[in-house]
C-alpha atoms as a PDB file:
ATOM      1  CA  UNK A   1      15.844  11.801   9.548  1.00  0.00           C
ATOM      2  CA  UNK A   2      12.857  11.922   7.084  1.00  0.00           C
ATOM      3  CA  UNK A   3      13.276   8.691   5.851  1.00  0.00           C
ATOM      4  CA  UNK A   4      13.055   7.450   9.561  1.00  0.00           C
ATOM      5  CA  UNK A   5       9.877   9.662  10.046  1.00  0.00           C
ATOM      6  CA  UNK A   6       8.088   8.506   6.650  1.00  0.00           C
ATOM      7  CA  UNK A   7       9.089   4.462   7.268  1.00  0.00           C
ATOM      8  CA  UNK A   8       7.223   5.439  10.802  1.00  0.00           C
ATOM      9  CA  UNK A   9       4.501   6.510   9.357  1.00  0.00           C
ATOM     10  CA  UNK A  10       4.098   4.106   6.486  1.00  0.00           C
ATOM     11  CA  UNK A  11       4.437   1.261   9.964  1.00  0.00           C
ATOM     12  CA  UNK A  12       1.167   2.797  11.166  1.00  0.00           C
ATOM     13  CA  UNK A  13      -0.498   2.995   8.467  1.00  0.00           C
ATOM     14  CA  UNK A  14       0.553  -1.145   7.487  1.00  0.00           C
ATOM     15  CA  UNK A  15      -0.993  -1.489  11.059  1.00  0.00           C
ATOM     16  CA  UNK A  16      -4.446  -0.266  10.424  1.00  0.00           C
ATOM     17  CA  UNK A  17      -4.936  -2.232   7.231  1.00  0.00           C
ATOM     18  CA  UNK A  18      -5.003  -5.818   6.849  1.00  0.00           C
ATOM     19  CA  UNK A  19      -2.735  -7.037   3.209  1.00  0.00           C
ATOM     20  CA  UNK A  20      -4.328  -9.827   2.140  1.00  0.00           C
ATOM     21  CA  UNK A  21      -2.892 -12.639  -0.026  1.00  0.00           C
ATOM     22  CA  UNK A  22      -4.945 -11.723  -2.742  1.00  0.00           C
ATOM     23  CA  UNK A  23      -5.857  -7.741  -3.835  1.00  0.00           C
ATOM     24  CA  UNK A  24      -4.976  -5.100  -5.224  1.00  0.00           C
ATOM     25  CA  UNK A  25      -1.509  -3.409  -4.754  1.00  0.00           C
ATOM     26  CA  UNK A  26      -2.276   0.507  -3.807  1.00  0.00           C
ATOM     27  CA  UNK A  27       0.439   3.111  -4.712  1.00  0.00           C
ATOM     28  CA  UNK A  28       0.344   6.476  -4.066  1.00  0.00           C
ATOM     29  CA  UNK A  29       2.381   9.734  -4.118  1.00  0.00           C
ATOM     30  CA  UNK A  30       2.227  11.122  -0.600  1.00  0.00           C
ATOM     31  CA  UNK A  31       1.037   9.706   2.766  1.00  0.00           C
ATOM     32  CA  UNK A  32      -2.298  11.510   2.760  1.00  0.00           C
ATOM     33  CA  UNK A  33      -3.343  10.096  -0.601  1.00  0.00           C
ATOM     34  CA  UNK A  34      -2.389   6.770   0.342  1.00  0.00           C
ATOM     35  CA  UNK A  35      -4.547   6.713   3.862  1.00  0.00           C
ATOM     36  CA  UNK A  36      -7.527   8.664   1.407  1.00  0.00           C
ATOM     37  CA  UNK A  37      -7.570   5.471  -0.947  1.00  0.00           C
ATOM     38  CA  UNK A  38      -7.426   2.851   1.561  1.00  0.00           C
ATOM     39  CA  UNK A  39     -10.307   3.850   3.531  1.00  0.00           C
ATOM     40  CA  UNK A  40     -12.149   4.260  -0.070  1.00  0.00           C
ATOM     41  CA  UNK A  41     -11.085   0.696  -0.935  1.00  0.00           C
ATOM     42  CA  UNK A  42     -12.319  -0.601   2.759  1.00  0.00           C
ATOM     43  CA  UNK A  43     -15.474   1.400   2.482  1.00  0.00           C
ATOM     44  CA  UNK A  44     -16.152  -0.942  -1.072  1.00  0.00           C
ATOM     45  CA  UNK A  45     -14.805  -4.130   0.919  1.00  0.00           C
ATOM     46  CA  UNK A  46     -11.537  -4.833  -1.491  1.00  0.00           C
ATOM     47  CA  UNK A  47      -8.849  -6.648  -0.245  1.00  0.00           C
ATOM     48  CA  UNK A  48      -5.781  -4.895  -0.399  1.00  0.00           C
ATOM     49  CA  UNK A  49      -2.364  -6.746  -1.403  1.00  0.00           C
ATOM     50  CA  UNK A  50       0.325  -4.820  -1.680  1.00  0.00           C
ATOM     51  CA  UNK A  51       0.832  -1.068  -0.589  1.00  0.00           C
ATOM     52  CA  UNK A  52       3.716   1.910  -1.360  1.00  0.00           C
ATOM     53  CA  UNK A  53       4.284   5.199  -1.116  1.00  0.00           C
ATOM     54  CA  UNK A  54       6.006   7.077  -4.126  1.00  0.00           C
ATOM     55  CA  UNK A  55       6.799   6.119  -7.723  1.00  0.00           C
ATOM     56  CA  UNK A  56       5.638   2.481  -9.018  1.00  0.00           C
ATOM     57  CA  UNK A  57       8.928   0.054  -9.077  1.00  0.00           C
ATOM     58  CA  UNK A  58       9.454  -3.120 -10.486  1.00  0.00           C
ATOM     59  CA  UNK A  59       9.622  -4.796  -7.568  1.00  0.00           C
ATOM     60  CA  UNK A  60       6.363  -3.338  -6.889  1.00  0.00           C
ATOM     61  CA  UNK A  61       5.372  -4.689  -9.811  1.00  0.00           C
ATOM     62  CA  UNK A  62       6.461  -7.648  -8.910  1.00  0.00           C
ATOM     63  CA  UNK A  63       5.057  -8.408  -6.086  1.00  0.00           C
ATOM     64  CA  UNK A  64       1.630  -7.801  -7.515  1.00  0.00           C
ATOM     65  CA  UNK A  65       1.875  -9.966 -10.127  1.00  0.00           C
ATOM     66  CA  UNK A  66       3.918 -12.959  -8.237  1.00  0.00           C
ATOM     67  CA  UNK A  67       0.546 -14.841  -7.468  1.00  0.00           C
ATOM     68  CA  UNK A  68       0.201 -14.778 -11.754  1.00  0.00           C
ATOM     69  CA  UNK A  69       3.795 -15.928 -12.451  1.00  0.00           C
END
């Protein structure tokens, strides 16, 4: 039930931001903080990659660094 309501959440926020090919990967903790460092990273005008909420994986990782492997 909270998975479902996080993943629904995580879908709008994915909505309002456009990933780019190239940026940086943004992970954050909690929801909040994640919406709080996008708009601070669209307010400076860099491109954002890659985005998560909770701990940093290696497939997060990963998918950062694919353009570089």
């Amino acid at each position: 039930m909270y998975l479902e309501l996080l993943n629904k959440d995580i879908d709008k926020v994915k909505k309002n931001v456009k990933l780019k090919k190239v940026g940086v990967g943004v992970a954050a903790s909690t929801l909040g903080s994640l919406e709080a460092l996008l708009v601070f990273l669209k307010d400076m005008k860099i491109d954002v990659s890659v985005i998560c909420i909770g701990d940093v994986t290696k497939n997060d990782l990963l998918k950062v660094l694919s353009p570089f492997l």
